[in-house]
PDB file of N, CA and C in Angstrom:
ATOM      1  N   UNK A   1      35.830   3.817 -24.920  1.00  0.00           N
ATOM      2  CA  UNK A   1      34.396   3.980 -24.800  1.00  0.00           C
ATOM      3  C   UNK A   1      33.793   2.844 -23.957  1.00  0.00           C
ATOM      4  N   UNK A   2      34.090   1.668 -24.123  1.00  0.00           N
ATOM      5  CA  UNK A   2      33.953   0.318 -23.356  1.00  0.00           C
ATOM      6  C   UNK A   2      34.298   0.991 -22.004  1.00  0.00           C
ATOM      7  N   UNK A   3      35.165   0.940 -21.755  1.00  0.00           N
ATOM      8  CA  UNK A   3      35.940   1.203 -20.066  1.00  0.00           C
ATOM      9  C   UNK A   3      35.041   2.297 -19.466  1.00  0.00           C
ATOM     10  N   UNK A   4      34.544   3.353 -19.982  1.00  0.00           N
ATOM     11  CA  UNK A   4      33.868   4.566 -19.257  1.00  0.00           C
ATOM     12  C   UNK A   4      32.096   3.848 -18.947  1.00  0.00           C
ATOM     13  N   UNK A   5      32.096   2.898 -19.779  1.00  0.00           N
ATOM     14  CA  UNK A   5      30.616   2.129 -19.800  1.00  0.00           C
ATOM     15  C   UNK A   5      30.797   0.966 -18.753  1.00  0.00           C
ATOM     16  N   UNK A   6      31.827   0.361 -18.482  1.00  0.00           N
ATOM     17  CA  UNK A   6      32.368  -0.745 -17.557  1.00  0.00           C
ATOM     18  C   UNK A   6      32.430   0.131 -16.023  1.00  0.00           C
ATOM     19  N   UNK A   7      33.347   0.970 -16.314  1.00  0.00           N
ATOM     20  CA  UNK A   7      33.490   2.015 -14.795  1.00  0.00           C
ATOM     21  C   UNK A   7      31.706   2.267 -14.634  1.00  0.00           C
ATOM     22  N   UNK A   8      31.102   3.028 -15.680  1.00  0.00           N
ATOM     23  CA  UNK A   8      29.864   3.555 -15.505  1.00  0.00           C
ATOM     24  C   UNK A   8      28.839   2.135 -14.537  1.00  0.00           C
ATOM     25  N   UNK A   9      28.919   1.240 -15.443  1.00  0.00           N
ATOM     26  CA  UNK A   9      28.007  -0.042 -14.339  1.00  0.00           C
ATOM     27  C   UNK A   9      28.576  -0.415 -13.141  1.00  0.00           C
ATOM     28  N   UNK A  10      30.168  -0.707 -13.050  1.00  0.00           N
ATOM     29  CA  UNK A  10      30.751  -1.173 -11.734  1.00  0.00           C
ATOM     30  C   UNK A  10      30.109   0.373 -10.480  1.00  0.00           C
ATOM     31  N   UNK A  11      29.981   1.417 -10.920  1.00  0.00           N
ATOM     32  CA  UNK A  11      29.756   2.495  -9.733  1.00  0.00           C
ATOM     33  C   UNK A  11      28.113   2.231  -9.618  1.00  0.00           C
ATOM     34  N   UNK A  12      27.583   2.091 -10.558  1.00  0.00           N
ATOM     35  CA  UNK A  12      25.665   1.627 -10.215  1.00  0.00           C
ATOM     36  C   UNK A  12      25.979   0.186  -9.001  1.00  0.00           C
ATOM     37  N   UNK A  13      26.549  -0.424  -9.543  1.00  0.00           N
ATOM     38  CA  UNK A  13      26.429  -1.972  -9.047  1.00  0.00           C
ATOM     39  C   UNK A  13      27.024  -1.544  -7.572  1.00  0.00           C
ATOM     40  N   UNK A  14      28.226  -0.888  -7.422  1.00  0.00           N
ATOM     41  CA  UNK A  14      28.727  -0.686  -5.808  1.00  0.00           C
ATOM     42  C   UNK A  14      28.132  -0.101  -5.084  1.00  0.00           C
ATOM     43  N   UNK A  15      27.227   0.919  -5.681  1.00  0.00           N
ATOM     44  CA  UNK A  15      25.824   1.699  -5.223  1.00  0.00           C
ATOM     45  C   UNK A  15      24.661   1.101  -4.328  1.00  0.00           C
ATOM     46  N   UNK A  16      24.326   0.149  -5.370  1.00  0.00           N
ATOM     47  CA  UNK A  16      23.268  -0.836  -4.887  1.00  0.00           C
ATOM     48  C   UNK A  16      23.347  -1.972  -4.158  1.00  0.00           C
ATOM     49  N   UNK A  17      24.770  -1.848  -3.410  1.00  0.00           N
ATOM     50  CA  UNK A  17      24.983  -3.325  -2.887  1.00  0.00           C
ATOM     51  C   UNK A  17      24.251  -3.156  -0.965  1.00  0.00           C
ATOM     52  N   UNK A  18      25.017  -1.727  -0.489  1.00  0.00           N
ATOM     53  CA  UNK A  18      24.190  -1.826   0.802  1.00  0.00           C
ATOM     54  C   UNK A  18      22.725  -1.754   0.921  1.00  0.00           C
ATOM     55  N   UNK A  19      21.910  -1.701  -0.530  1.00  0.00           N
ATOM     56  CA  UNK A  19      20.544  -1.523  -0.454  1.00  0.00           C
ATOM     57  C   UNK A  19      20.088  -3.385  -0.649  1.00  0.00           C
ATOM     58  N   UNK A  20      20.952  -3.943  -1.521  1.00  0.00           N
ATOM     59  CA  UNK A  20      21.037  -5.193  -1.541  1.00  0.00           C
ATOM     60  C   UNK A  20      21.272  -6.205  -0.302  1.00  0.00           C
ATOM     61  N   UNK A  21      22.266  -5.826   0.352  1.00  0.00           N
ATOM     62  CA  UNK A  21      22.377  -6.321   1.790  1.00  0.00           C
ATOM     63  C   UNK A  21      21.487  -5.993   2.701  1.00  0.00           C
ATOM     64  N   UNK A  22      21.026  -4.950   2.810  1.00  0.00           N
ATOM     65  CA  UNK A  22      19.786  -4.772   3.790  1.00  0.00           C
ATOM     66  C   UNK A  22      18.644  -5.675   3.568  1.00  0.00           C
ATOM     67  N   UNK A  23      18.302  -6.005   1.759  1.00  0.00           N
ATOM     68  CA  UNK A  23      17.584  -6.738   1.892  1.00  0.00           C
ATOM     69  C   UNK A  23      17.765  -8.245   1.847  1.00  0.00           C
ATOM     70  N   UNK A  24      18.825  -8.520   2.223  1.00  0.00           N
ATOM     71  CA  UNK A  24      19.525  -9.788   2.407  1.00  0.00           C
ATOM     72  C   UNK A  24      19.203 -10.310   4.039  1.00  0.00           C
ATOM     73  N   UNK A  25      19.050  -8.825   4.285  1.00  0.00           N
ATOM     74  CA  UNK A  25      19.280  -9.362   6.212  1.00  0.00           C
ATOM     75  C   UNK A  25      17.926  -9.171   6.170  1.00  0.00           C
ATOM     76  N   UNK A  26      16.943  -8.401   6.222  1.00  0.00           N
ATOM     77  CA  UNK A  26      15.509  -8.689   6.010  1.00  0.00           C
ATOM     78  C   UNK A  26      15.023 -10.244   5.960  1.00  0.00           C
ATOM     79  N   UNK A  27      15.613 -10.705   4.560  1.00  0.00           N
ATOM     80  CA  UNK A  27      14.518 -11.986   4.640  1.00  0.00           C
ATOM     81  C   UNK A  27      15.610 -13.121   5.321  1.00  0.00           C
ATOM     82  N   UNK A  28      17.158 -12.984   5.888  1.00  0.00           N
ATOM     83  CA  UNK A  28      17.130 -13.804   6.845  1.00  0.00           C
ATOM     84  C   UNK A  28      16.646 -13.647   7.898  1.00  0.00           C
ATOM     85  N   UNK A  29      15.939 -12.115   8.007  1.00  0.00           N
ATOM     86  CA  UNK A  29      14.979 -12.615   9.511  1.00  0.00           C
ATOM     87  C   UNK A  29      14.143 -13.095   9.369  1.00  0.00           C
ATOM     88  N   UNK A  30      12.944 -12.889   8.056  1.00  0.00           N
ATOM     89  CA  UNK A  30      12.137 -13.650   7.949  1.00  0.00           C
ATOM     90  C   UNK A  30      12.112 -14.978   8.075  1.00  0.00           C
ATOM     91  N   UNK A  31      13.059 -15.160   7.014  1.00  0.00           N
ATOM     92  CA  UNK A  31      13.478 -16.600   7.112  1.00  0.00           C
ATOM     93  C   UNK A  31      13.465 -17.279   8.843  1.00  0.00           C
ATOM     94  N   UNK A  32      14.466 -16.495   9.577  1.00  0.00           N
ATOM     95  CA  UNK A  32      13.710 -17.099  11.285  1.00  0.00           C
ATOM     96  C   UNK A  32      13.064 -16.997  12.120  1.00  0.00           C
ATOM     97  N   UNK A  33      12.030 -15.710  11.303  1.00  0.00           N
ATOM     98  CA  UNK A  33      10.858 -15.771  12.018  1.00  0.00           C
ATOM     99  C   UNK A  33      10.196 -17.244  11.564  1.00  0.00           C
ATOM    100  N   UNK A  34      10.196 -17.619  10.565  1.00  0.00           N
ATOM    101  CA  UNK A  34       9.252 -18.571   9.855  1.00  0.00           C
ATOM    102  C   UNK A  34       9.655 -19.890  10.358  1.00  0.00           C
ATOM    103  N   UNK A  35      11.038 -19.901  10.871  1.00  0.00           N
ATOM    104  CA  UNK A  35      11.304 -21.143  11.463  1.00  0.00           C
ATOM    105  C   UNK A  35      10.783 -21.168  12.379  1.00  0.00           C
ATOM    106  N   UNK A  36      10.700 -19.958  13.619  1.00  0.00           N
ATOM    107  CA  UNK A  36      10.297 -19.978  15.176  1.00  0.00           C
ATOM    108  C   UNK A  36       8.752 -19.983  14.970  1.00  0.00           C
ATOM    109  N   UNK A  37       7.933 -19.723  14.062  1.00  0.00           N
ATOM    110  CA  UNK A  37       6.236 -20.455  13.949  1.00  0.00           C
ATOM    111  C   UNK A  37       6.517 -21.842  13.485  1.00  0.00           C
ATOM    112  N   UNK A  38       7.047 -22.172  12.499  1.00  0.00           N
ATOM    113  CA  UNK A  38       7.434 -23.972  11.997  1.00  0.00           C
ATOM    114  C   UNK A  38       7.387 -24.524  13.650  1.00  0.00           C
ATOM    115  N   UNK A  39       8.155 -23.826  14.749  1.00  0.00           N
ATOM    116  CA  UNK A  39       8.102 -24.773  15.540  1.00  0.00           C
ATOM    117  C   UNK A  39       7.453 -25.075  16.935  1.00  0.00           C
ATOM    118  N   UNK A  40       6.756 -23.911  16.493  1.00  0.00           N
ATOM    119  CA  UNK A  40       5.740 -23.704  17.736  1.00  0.00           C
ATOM    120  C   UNK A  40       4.542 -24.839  17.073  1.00  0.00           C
ATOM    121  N   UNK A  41       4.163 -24.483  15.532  1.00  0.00           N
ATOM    122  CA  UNK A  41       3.106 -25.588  15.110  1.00  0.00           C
ATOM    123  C   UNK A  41       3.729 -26.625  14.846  1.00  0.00           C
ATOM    124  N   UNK A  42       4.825 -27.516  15.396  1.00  0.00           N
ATOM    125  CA  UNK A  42       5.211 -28.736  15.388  1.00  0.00           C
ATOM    126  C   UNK A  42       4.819 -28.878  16.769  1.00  0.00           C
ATOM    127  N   UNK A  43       4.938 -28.470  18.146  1.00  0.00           N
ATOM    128  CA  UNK A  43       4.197 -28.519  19.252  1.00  0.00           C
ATOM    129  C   UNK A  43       2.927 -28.790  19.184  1.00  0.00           C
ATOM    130  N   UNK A  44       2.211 -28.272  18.309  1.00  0.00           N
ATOM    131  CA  UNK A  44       0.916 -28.152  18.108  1.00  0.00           C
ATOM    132  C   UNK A  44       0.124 -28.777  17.550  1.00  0.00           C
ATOM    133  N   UNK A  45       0.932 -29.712  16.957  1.00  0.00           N
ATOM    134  CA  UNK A  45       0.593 -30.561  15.895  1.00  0.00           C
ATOM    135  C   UNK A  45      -1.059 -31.296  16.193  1.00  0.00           C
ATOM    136  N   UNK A  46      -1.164 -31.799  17.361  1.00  0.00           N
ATOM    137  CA  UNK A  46      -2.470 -32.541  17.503  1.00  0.00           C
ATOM    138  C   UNK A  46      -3.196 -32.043  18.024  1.00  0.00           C
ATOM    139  N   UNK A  47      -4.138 -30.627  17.840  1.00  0.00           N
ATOM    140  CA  UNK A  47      -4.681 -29.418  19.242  1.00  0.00           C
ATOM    141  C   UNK A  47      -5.780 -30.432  19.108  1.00  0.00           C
ATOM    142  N   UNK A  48      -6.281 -31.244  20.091  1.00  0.00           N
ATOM    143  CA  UNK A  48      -7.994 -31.245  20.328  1.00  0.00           C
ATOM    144  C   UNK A  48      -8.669 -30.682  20.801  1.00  0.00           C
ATOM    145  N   UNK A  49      -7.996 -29.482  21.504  1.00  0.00           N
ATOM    146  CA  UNK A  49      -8.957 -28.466  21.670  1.00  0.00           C
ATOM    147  C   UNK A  49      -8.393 -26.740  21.910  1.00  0.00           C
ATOM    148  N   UNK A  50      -8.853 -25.844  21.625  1.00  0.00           N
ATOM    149  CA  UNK A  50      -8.667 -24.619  21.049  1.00  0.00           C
ATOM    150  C   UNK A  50      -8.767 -24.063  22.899  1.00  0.00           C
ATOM    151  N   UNK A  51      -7.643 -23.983  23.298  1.00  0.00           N
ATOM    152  CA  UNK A  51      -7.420 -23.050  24.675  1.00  0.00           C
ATOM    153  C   UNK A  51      -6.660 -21.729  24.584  1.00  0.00           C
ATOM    154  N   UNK A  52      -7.042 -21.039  25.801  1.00  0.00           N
ATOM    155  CA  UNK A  52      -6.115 -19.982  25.565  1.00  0.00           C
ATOM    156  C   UNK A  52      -4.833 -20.235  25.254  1.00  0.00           C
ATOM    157  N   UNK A  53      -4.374 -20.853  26.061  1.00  0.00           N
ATOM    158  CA  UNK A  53      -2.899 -21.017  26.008  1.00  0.00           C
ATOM    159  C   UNK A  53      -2.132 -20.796  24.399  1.00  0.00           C
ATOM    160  N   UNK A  54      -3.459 -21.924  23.793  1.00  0.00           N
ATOM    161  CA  UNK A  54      -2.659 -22.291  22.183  1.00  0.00           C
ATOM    162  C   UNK A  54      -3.096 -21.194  21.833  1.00  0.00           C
ATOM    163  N   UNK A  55      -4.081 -20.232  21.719  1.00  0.00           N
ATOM    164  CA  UNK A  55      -4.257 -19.031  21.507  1.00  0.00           C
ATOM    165  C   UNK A  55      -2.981 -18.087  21.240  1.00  0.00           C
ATOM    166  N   UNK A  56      -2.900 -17.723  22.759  1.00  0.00           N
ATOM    167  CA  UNK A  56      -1.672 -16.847  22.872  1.00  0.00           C
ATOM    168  C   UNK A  56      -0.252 -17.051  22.772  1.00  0.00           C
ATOM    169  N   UNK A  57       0.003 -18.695  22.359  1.00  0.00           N
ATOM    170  CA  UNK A  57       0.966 -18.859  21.598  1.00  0.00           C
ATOM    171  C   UNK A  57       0.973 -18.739  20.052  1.00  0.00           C
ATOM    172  N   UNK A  58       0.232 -19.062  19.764  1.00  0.00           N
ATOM    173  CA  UNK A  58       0.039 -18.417  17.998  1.00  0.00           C
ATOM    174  C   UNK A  58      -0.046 -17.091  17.855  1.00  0.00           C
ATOM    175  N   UNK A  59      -1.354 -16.431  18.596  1.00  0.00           N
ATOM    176  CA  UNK A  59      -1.703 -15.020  17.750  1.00  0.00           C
ATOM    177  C   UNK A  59      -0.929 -13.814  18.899  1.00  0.00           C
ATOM    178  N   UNK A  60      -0.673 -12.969  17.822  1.00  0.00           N
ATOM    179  CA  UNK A  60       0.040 -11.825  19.066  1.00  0.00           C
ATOM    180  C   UNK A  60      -1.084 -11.074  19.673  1.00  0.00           C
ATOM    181  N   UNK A  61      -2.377 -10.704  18.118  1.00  0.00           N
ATOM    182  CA  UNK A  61      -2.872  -9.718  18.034  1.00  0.00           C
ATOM    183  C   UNK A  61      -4.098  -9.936  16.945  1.00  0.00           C
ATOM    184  N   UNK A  62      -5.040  -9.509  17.591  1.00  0.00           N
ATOM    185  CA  UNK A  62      -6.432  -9.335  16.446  1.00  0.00           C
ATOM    186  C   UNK A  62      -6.994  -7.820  16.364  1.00  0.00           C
ATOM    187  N   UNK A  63      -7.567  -7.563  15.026  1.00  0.00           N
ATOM    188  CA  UNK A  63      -7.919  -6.400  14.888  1.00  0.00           C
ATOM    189  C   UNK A  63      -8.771  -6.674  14.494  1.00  0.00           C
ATOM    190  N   UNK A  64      -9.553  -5.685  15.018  1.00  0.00           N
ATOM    191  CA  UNK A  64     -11.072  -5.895  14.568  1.00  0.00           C
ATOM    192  C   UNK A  64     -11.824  -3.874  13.476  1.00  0.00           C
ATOM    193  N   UNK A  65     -11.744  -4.158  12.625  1.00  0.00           N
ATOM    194  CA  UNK A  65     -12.020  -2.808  11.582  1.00  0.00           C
ATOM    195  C   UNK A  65     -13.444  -2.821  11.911  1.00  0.00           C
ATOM    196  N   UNK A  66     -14.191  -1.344  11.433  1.00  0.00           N
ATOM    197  CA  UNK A  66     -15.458  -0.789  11.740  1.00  0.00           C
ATOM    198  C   UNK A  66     -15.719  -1.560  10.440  1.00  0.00           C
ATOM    199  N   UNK A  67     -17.215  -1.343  10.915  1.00  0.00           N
ATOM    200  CA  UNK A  67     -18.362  -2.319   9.050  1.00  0.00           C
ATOM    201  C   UNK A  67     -18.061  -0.857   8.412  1.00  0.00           C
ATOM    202  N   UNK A  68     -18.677  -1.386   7.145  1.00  0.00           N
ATOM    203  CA  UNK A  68     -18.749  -0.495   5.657  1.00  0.00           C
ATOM    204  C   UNK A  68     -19.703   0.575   6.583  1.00  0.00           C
ATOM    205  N   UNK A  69     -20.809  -0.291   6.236  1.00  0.00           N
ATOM    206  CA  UNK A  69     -21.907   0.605   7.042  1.00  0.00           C
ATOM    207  C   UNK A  69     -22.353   0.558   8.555  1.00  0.00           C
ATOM    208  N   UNK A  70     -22.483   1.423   8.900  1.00  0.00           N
ATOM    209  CA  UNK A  70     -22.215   1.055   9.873  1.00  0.00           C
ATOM    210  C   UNK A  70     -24.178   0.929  10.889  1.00  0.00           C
ATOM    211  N   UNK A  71     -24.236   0.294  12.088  1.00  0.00           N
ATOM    212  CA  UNK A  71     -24.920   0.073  12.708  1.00  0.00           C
ATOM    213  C   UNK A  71     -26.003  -1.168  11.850  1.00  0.00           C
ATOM    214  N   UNK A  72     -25.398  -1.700  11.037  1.00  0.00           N
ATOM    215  CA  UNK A  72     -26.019  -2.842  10.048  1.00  0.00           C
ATOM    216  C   UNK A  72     -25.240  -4.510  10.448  1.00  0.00           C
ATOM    217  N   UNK A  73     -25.923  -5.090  11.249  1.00  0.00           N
ATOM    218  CA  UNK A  73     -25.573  -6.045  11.644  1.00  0.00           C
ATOM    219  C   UNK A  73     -25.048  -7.530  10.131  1.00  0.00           C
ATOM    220  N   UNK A  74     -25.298  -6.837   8.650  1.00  0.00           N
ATOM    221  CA  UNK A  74     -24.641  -7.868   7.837  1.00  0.00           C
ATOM    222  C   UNK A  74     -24.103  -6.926   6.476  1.00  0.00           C
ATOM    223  N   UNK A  75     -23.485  -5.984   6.961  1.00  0.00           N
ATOM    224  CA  UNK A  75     -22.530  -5.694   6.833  1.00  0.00           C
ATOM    225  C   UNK A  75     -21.080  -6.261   6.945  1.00  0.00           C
ATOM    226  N   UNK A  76     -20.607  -6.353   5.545  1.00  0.00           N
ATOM    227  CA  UNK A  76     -18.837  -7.149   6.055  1.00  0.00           C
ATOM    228  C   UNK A  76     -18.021  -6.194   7.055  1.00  0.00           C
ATOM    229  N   UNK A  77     -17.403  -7.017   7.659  1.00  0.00           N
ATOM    230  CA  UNK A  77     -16.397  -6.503   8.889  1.00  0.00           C
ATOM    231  C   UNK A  77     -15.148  -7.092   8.761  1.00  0.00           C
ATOM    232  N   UNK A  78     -13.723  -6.304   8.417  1.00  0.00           N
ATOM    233  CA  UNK A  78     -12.893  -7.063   8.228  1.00  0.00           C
ATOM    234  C   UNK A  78     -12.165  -6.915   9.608  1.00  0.00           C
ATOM    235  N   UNK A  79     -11.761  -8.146   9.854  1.00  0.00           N
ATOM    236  CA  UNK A  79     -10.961  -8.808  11.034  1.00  0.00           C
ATOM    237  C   UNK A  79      -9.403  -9.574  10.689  1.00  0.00           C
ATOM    238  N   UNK A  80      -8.515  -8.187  11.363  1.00  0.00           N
ATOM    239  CA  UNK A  80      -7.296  -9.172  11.048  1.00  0.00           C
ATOM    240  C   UNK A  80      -6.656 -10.323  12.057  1.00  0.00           C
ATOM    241  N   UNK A  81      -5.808 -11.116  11.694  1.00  0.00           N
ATOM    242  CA  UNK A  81      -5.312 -11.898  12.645  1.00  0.00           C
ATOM    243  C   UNK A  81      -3.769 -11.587  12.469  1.00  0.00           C
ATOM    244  N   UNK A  82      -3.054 -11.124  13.384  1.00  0.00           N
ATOM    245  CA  UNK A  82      -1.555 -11.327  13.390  1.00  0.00           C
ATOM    246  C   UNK A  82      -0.441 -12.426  14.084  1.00  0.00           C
ATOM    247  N   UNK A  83      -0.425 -13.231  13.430  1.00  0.00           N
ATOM    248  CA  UNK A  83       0.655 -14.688  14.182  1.00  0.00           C
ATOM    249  C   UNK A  83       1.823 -14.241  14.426  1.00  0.00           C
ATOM    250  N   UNK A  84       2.134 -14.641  15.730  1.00  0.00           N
ATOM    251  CA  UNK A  84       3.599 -14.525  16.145  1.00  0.00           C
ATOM    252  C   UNK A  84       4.870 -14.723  15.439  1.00  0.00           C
ATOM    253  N   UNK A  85       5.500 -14.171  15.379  1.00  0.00           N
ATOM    254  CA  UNK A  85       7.032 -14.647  14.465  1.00  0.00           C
ATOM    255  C   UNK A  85       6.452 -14.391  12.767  1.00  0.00           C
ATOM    256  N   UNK A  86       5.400 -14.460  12.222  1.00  0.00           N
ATOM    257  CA  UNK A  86       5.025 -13.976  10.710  1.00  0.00           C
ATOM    258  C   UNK A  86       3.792 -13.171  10.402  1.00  0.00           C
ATOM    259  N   UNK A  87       3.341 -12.400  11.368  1.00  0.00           N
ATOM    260  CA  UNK A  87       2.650 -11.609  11.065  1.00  0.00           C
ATOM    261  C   UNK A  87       0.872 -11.909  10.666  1.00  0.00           C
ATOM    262  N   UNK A  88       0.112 -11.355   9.472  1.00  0.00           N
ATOM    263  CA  UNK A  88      -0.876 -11.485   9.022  1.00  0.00           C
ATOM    264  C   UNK A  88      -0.722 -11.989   8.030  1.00  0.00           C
ATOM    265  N   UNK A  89      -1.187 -12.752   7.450  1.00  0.00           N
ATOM    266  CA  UNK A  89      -1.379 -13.407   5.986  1.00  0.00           C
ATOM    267  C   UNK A  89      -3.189 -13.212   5.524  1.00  0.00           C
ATOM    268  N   UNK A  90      -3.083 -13.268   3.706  1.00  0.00           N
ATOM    269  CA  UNK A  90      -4.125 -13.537   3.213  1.00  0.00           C
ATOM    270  C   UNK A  90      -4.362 -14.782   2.944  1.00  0.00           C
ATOM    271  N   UNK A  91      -5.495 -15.451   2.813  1.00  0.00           N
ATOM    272  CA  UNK A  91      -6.016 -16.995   2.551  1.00  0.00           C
ATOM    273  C   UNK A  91      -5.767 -16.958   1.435  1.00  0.00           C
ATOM    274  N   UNK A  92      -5.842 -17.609   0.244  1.00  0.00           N
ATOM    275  CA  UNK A  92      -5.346 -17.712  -1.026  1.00  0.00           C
ATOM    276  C   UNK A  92      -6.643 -17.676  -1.493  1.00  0.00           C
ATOM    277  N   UNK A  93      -8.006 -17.957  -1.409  1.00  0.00           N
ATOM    278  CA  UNK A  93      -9.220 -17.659  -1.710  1.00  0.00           C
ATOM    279  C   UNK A  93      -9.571 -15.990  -1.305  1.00  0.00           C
ATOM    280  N   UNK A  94      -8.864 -15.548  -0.506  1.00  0.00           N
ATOM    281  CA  UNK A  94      -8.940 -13.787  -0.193  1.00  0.00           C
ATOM    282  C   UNK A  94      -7.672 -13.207  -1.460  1.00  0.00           C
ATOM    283  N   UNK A  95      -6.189 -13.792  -1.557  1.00  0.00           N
ATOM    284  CA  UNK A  95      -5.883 -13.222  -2.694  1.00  0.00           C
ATOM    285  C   UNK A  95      -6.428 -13.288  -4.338  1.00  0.00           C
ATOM    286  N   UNK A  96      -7.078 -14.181  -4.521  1.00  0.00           N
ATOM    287  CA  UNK A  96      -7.968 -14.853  -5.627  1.00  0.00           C
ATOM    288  C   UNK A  96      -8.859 -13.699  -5.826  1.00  0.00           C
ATOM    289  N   UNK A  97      -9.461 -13.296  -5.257  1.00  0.00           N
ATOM    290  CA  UNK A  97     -10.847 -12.235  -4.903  1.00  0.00           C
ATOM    291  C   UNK A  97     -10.013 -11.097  -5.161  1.00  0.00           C
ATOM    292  N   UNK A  98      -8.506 -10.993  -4.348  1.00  0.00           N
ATOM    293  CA  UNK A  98      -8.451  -9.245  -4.625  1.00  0.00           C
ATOM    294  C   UNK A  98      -7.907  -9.132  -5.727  1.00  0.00           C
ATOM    295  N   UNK A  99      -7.048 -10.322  -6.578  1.00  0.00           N
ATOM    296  CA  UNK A  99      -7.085 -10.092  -7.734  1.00  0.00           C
ATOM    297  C   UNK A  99      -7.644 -10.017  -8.971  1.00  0.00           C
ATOM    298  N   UNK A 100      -8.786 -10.830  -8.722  1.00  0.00           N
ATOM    299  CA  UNK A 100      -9.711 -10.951  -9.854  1.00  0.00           C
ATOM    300  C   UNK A 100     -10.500  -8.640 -10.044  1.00  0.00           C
ATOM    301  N   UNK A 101     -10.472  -8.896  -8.364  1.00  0.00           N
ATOM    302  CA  UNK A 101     -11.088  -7.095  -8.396  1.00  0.00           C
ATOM    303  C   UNK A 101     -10.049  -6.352  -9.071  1.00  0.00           C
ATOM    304  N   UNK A 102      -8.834  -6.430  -8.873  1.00  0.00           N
ATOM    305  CA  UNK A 102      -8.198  -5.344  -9.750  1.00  0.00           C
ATOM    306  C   UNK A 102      -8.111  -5.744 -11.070  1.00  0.00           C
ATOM    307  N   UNK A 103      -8.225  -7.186 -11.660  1.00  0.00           N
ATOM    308  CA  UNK A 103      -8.277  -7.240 -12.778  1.00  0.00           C
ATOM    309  C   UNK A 103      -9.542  -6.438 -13.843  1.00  0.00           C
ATOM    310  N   UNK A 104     -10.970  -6.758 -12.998  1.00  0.00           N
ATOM    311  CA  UNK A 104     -12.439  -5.740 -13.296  1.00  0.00           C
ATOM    312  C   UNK A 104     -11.459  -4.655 -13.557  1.00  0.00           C
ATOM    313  N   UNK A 105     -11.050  -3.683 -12.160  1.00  0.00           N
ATOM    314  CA  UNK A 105     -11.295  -2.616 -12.337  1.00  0.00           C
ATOM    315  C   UNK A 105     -10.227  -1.953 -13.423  1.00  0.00           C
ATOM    316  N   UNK A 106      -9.548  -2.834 -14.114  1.00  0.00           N
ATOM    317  CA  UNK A 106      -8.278  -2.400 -14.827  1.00  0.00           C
ATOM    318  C   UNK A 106      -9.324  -2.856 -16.376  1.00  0.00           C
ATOM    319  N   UNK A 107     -10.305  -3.558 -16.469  1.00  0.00           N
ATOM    320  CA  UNK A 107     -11.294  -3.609 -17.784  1.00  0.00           C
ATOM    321  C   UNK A 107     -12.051  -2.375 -17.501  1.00  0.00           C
ATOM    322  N   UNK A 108     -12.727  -2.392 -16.794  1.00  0.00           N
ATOM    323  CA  UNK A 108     -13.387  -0.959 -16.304  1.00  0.00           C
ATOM    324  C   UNK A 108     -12.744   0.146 -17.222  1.00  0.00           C
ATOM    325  N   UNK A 109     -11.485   0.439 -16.547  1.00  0.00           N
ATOM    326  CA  UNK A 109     -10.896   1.737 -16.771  1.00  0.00           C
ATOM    327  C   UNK A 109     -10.306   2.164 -18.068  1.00  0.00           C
TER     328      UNK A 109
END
């Protein structure tokens, strides 16, 4: 009974290993994407001033989303930023906010 329960996990576990390795190679790319920004902002270290150049070495890409409402000049507008080699990130005062909202809406409900 042991052995058919031993066989039974060793075939889950051999199952899940190329789904495991894929995500093995995933975050070693991350992992060098994150080095190749580490070393662009070690270049960068002292900007006194904000040029294109340093621009278009940091950001790949900005997006700019329609307002809530629209033709209302204070209306929020969300604007993304995408950095080279890691993408978009949230500020930790923007994840703070979206969690506190799902926490409401999970009292709410």
């Amino acid at each position: 009974m042991l052995s058919v329960d031993y066989n039974d996990e060793q075939k889950e576990l051999e199952a899940s290993i190329p789904e495991l390795q894929k995500e093995i190679g995933t975050l070693k790319n991350e992992c060098t994407n994150v080095q190749k920004f580490l070393d662009i902002v070690r270049k960068y270290v002292c900007v006194q001033e904000l040029t294109p150049e340093v621009l278009r070495t940091f950001i790949s890409k900005i997006v700019v989303h329609e307002r809530e409402k629209k033709h209302s000049q204070t209306s929020p507008q969300q604007i993304d930023i995408y950095f080279r080699y890691i993408g978009t990130f949230a500020l930790p005062s923007e994840i703070n906010q979206a969690e506190e909202k799902t926490h409401d809406e999970r009292r709410t409900a």
